[in-house]
PDB file of N, CA and C in Angstrom:
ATOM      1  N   UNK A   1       0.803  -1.194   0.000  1.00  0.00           N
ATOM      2  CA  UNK A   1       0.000   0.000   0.000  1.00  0.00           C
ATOM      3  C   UNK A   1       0.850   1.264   0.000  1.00  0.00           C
ATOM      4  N   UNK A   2       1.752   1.282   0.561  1.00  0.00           N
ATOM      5  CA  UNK A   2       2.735   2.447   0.616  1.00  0.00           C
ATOM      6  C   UNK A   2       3.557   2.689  -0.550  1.00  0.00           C
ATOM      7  N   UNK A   3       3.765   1.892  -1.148  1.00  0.00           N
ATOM      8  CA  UNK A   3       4.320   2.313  -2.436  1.00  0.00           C
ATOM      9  C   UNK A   3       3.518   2.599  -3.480  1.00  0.00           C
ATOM     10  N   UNK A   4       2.281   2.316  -2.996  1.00  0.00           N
ATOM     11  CA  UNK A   4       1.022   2.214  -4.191  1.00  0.00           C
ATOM     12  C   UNK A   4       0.317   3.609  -4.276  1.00  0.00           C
ATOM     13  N   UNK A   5       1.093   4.419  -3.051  1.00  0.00           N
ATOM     14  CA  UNK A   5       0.451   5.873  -3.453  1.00  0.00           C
ATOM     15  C   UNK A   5      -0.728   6.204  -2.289  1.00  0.00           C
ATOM     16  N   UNK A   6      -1.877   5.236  -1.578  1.00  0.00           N
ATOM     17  CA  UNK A   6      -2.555   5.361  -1.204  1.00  0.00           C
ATOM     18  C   UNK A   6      -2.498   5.971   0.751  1.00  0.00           C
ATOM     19  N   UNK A   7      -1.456   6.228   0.908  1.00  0.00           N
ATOM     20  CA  UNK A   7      -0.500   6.896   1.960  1.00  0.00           C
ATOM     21  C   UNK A   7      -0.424   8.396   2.327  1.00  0.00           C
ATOM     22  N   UNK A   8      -1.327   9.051   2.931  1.00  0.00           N
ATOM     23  CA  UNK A   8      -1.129  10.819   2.816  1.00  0.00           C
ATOM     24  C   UNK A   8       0.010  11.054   3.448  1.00  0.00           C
ATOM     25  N   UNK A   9       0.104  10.560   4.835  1.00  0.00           N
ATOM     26  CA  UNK A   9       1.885  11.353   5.444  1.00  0.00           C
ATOM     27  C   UNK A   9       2.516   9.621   6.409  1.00  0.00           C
ATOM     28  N   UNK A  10       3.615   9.630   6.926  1.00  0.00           N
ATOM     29  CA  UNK A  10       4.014   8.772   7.568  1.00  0.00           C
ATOM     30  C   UNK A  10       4.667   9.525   8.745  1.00  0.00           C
ATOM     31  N   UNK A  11       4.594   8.819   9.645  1.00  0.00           N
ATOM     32  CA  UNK A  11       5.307   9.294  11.228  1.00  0.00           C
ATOM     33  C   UNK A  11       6.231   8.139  11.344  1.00  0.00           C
ATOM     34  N   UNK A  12       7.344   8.462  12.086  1.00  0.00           N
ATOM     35  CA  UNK A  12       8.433   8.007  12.641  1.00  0.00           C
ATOM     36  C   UNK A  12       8.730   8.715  14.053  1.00  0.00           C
ATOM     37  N   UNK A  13       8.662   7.569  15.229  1.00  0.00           N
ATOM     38  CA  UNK A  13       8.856   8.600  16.879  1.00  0.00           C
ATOM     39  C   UNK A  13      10.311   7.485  17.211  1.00  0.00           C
ATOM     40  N   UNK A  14      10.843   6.714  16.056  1.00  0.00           N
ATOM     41  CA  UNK A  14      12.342   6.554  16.711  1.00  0.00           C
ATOM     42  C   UNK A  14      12.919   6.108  15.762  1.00  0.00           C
ATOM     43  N   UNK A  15      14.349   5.999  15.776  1.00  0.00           N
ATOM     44  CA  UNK A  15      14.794   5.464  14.644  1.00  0.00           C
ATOM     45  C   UNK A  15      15.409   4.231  14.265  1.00  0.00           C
ATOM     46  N   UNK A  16      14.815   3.869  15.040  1.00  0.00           N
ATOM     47  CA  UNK A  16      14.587   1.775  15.145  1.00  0.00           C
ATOM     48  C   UNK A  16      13.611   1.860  14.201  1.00  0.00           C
ATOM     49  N   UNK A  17      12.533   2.201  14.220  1.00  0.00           N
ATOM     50  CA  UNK A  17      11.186   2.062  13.587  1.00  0.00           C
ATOM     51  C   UNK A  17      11.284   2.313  11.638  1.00  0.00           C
ATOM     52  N   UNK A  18      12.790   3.346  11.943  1.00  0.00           N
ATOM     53  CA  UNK A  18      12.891   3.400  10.222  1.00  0.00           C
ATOM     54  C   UNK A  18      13.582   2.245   9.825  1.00  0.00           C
ATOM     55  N   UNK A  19      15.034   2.090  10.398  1.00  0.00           N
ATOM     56  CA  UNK A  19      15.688   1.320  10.090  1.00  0.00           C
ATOM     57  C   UNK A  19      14.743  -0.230   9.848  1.00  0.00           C
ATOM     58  N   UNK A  20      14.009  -0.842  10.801  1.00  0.00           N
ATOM     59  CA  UNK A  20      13.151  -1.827  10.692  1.00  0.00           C
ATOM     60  C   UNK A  20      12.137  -1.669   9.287  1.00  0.00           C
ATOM     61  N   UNK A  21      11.853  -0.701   8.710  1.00  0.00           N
ATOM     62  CA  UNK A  21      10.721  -0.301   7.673  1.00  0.00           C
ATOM     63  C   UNK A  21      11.723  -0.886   6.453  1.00  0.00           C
ATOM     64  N   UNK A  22      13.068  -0.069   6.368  1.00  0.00           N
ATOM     65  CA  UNK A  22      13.846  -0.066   5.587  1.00  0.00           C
ATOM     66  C   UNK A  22      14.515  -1.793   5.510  1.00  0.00           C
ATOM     67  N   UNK A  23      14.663  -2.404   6.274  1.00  0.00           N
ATOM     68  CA  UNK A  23      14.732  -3.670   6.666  1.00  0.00           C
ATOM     69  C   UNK A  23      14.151  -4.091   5.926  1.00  0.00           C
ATOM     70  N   UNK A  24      12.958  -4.430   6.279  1.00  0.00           N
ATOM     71  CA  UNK A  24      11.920  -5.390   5.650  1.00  0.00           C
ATOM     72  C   UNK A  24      11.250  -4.866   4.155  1.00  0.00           C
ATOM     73  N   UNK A  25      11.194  -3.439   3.636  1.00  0.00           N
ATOM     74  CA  UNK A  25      11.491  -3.431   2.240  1.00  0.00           C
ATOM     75  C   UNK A  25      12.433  -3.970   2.183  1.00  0.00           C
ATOM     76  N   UNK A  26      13.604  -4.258   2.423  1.00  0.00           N
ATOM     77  CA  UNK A  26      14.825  -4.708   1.672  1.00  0.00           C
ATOM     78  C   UNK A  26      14.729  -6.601   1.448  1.00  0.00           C
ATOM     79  N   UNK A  27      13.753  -7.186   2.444  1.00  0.00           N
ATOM     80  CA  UNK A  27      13.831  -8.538   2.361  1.00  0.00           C
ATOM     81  C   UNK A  27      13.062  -8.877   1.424  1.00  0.00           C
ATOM     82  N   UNK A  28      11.860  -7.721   1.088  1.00  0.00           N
ATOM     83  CA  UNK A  28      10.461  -8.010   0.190  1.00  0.00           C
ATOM     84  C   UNK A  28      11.178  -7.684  -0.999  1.00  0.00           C
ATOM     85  N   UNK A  29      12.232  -7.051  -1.170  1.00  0.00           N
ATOM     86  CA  UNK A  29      12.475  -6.332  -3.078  1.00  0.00           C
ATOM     87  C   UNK A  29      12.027  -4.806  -3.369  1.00  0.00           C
ATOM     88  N   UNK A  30      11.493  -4.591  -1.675  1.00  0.00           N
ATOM     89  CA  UNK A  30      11.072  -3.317  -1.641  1.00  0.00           C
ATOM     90  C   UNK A  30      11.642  -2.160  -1.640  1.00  0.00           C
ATOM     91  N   UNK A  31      12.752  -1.847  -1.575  1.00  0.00           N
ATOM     92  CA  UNK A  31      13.891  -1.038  -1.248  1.00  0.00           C
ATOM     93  C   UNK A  31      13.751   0.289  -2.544  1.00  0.00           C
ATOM     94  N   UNK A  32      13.651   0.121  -3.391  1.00  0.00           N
ATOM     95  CA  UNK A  32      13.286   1.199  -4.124  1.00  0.00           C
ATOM     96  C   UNK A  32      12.195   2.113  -4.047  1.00  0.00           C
ATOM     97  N   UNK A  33      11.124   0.938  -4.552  1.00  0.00           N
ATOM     98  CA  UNK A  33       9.811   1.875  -4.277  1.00  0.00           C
ATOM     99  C   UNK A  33       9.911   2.234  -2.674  1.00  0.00           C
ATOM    100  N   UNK A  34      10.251   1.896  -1.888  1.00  0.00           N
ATOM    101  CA  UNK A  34      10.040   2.565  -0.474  1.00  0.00           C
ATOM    102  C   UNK A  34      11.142   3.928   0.211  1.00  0.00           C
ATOM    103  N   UNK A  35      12.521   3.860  -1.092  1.00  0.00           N
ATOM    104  CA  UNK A  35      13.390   5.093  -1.064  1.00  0.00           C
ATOM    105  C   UNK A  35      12.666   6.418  -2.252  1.00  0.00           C
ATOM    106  N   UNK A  36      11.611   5.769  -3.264  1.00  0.00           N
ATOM    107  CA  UNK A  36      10.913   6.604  -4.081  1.00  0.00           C
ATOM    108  C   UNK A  36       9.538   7.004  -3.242  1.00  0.00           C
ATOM    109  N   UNK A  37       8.773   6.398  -2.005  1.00  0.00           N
ATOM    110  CA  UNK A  37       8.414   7.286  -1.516  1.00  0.00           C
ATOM    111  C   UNK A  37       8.855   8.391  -0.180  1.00  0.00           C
ATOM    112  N   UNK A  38       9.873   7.917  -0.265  1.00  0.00           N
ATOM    113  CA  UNK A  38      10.614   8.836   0.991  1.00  0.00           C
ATOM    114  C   UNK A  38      10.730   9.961   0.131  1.00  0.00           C
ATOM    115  N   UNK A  39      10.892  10.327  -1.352  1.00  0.00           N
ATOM    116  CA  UNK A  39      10.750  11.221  -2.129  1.00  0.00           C
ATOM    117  C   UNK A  39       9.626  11.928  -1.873  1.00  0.00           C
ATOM    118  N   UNK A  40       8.492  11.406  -2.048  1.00  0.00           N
ATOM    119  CA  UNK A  40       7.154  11.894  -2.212  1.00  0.00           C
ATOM    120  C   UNK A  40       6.049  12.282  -1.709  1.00  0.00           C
ATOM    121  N   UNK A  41       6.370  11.095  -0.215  1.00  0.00           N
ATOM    122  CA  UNK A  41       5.213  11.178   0.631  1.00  0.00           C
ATOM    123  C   UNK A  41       5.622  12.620   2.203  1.00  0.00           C
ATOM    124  N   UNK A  42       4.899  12.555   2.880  1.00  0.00           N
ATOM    125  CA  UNK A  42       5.899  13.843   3.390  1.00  0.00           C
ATOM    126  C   UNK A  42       5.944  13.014   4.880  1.00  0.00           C
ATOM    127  N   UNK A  43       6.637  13.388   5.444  1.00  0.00           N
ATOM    128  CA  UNK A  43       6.903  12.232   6.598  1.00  0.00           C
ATOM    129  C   UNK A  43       7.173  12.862   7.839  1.00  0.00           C
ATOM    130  N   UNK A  44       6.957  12.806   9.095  1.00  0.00           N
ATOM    131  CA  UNK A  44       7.140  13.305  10.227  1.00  0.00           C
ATOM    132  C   UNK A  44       7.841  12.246  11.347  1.00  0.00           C
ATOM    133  N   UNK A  45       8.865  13.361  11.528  1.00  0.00           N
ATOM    134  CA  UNK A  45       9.698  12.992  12.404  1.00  0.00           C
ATOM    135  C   UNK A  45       9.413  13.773  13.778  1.00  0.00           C
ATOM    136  N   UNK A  46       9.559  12.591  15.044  1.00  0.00           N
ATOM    137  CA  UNK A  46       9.179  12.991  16.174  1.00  0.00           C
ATOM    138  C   UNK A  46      10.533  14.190  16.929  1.00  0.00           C
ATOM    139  N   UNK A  47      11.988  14.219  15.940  1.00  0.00           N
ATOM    140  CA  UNK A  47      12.915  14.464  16.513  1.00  0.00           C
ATOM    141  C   UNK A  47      13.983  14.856  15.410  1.00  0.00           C
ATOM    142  N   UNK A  48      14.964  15.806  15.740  1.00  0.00           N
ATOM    143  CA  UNK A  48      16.162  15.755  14.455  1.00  0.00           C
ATOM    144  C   UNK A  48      17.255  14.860  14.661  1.00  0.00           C
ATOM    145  N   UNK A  49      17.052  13.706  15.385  1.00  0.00           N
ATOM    146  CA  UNK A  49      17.769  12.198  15.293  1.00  0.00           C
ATOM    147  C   UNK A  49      17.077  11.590  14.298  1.00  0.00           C
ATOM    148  N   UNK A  50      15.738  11.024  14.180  1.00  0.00           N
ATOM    149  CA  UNK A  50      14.653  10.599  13.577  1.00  0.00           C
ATOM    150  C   UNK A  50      14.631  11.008  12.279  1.00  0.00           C
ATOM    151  N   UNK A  51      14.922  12.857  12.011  1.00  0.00           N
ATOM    152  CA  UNK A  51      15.015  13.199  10.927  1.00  0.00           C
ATOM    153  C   UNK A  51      15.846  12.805  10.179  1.00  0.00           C
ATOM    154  N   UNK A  52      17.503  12.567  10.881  1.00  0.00           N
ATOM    155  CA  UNK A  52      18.604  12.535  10.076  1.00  0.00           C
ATOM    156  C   UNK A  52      18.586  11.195   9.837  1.00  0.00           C
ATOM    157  N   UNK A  53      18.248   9.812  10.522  1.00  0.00           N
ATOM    158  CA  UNK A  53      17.686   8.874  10.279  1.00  0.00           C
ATOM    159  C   UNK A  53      17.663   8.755   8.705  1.00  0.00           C
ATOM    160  N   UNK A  54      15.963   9.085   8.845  1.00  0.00           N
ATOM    161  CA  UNK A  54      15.428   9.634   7.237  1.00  0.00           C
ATOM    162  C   UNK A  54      16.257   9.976   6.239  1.00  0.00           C
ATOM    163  N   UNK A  55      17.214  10.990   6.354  1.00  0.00           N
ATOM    164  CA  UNK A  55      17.114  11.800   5.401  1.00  0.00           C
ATOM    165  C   UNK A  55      18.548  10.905   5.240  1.00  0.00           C
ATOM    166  N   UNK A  56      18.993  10.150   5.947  1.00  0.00           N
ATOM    167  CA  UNK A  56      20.190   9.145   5.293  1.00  0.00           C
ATOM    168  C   UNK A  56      19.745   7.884   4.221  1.00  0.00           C
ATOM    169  N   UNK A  57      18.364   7.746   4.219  1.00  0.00           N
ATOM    170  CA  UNK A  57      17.484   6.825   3.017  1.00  0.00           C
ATOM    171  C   UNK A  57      16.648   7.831   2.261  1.00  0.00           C
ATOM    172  N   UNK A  58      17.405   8.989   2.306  1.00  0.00           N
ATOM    173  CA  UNK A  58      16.459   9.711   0.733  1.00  0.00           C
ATOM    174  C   UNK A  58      15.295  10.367   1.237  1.00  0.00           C
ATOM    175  N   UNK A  59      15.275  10.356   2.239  1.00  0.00           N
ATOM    176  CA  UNK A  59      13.478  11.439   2.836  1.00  0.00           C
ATOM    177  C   UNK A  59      14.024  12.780   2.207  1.00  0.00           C
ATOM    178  N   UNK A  60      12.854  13.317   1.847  1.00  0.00           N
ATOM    179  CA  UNK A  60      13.378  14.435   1.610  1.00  0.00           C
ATOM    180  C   UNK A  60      12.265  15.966   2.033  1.00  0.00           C
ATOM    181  N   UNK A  61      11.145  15.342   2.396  1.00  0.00           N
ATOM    182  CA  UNK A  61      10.319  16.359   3.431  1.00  0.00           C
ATOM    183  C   UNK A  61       9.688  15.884   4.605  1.00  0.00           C
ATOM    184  N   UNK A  62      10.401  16.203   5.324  1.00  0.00           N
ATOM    185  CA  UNK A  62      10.307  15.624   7.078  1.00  0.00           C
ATOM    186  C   UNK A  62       9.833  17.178   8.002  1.00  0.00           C
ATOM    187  N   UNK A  63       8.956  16.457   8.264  1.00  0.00           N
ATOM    188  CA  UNK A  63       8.901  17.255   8.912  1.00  0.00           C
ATOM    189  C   UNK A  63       8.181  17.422  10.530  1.00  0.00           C
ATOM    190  N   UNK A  64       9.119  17.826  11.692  1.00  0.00           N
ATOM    191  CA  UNK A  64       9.032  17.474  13.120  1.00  0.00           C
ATOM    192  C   UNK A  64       8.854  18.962  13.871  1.00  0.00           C
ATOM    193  N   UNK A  65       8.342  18.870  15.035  1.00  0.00           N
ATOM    194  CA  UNK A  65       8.741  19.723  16.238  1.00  0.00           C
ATOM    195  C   UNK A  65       9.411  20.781  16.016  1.00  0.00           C
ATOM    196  N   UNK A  66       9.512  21.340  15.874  1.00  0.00           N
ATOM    197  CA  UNK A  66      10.508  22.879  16.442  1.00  0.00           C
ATOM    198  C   UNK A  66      11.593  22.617  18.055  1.00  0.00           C
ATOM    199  N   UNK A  67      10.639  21.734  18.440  1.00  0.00           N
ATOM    200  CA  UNK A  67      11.203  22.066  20.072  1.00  0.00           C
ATOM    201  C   UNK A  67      10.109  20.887  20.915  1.00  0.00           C
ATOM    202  N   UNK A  68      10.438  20.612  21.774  1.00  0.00           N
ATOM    203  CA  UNK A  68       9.945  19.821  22.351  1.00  0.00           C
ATOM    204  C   UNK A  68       9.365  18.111  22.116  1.00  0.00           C
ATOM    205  N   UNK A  69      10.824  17.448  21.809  1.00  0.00           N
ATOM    206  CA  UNK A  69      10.491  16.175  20.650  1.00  0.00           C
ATOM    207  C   UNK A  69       9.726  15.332  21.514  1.00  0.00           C
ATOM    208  N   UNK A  70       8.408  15.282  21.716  1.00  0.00           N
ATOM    209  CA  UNK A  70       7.766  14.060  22.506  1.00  0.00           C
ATOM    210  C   UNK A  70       6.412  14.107  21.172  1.00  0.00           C
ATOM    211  N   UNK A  71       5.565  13.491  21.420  1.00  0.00           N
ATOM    212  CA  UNK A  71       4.462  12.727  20.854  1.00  0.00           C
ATOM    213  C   UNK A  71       3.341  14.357  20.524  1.00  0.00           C
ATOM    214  N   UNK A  72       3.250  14.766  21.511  1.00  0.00           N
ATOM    215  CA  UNK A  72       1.726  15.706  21.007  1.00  0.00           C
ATOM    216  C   UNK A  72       2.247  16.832  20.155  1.00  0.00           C
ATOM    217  N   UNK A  73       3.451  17.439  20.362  1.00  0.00           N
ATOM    218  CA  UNK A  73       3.961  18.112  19.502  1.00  0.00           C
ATOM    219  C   UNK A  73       3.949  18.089  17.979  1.00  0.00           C
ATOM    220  N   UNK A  74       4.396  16.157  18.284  1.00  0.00           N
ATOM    221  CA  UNK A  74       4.622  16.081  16.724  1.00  0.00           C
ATOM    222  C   UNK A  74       3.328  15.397  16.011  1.00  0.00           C
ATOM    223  N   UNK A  75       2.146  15.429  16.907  1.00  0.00           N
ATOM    224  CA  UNK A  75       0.841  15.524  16.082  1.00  0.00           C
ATOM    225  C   UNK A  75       0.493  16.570  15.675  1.00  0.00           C
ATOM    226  N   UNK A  76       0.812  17.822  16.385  1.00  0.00           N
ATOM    227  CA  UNK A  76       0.092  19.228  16.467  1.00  0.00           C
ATOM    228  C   UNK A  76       1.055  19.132  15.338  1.00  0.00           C
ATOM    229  N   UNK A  77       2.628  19.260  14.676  1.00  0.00           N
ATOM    230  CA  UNK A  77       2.991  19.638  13.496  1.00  0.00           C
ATOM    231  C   UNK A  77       2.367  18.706  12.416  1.00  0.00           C
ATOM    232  N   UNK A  78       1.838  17.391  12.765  1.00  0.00           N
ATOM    233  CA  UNK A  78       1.353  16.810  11.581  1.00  0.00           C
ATOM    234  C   UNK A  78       0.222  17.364  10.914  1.00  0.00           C
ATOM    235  N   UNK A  79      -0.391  17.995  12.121  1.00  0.00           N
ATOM    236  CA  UNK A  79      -2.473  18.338  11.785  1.00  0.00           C
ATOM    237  C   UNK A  79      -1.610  19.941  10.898  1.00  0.00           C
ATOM    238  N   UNK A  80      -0.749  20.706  11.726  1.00  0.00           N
ATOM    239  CA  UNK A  80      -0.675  21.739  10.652  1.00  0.00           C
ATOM    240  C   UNK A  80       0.083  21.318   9.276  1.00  0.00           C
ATOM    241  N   UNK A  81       0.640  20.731   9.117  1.00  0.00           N
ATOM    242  CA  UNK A  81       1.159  20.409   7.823  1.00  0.00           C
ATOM    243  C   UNK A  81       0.049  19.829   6.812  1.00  0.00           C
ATOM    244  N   UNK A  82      -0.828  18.872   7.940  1.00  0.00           N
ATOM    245  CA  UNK A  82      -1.935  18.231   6.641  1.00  0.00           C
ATOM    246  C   UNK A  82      -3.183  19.176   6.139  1.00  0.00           C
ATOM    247  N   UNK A  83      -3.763  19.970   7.479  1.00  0.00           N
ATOM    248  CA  UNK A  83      -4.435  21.299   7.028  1.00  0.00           C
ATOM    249  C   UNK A  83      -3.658  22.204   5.726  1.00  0.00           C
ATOM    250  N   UNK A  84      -2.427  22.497   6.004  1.00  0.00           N
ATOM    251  CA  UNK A  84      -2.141  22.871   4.694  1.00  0.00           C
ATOM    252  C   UNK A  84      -1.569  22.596   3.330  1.00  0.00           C
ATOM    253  N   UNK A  85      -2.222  21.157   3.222  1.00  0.00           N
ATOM    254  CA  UNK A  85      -2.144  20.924   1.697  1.00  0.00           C
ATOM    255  C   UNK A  85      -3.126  20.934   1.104  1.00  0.00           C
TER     256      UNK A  85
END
């Protein structure tokens, strides 16, 4: 489903959770289409560990917190990012 487009944003709150994503595309054959949507889809990071994570497999709009890397923060940046598309 995630490579299929049907995906509006993705969250990441550690960076076990990418590395494991990136993992298991890699056992499925998935590894492309899942570095072509790190292109596309817009992705939220709970943290700029999390981010750099990402952005070492090709993310290329992440977007987290300002400040305060815990959980409600980085919903409140998800709801404003998805309100404005």
């Amino acid at each position: 489903m995630l490579h299929e487009g049907r995906i509006g944003m993705i969250a990441f709150t550690s960076s076990p959770q990418v590395e494991r994503l990136v993992g298991v595309a890699c056992q499925a054959g998935l590894e492309v289409p899942l570095r072509e949507v790190f292109t596309r889809v817009p992705i939220a990071a709970i943290g700029p560990v999390v981010e750099e994570t990402l952005q070492n497999y090709g993310a290329r709009t992440v977007l987290r917190p300002e400040s305060n890397f815990h959980l409600k923060p980085l919903i409140r940046a998800m709801a404003s990012a998805w309100s404005s598309r």
